[in-house]
Protein backbone atom coordinates (compact mmCIF):
# COMPACT_ATOMS: atom_id res chain seq x y z
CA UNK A 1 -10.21 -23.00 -10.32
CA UNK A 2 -6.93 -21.83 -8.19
CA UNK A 3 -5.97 -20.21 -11.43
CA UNK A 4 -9.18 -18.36 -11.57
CA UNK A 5 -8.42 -17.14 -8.01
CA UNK A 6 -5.00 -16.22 -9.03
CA UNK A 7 -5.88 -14.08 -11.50
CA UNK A 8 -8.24 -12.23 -9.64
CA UNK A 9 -5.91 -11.89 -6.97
CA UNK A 10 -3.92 -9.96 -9.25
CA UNK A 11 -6.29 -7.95 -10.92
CA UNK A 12 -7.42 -6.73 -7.28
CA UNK A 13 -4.22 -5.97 -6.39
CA UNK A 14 -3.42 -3.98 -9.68
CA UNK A 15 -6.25 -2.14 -9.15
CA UNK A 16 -5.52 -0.97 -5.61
CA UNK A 17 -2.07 -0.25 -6.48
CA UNK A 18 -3.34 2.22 -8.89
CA UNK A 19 -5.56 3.67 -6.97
CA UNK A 20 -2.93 4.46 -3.83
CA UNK A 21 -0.51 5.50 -6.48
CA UNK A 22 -3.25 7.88 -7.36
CA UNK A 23 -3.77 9.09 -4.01
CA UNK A 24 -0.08 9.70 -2.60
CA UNK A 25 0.31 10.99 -6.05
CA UNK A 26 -2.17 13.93 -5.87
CA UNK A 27 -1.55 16.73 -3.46
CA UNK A 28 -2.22 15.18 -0.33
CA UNK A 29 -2.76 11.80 0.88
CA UNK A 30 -5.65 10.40 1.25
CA UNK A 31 -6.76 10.28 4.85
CA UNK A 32 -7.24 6.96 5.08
CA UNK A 33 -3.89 5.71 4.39
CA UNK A 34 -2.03 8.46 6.47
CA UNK A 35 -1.70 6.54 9.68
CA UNK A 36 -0.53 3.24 7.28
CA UNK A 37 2.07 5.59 5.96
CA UNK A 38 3.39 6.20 9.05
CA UNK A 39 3.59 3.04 10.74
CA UNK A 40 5.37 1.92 7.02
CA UNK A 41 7.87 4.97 7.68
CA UNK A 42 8.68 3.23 10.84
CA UNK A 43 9.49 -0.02 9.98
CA UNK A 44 5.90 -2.23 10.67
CA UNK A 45 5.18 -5.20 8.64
CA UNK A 46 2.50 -5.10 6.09
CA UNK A 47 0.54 -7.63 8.60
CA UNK A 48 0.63 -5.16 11.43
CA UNK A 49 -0.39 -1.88 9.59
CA UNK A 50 -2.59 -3.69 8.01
CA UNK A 51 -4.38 -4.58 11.54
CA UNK A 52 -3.72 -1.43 12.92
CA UNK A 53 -5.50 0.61 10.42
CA UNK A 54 -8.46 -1.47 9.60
CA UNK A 55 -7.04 -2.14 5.59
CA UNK A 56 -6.38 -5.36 4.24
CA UNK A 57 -2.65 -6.40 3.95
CA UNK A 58 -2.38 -6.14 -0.21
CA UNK A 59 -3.29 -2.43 0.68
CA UNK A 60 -0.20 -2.26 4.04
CA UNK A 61 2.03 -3.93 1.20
CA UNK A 62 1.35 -1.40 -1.43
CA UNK A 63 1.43 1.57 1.09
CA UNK A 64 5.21 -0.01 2.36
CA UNK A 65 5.86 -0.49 -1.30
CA UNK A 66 5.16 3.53 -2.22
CA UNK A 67 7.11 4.37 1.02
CA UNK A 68 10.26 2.62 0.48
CA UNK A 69 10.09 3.29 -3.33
CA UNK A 70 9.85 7.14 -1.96
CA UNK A 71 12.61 6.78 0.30
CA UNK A 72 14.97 5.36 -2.76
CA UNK A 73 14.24 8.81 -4.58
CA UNK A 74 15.02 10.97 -1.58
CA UNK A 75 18.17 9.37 -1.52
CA UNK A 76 18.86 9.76 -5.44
């Protein structure tokens, strides 16, 4: 049963991943994850974006994720 949980914990949070990579990705971000990506530019924990802006925390973890993966190619 926990493994059953597991793995749908996982698919969930491969499919959100691809769909914010698809949205900071496209032209513009999507407005729904703007303010996240600024609280992530300033340092907040996944746990406090996530509260902030009304996501869930795998969604603040994936927006800090694409930040600080965006910040390592700036500095490339």
């Amino acid at each position: 049963m926990q493994r059953q949980v597991i793995d749908d914990l996982v698919d969930s949070v491969r499919t959100l991943r691809e769909q914010l990579e698809a949205n900071l990705s496209g032209q513009g971000v999507s407005p729904e994850y703007d303010e996240a990506l600024v609280f992530a530019r300033r340092g907040l924990d996944a746990e406090a974006i996530a509260e902030r802006c009304g996501i869930t925390v795998a969604e603040a973890e994936l927006v800090r994720s694409m930040t600080q993966r965006g910040a390592g190619q700036e500095d490339a």
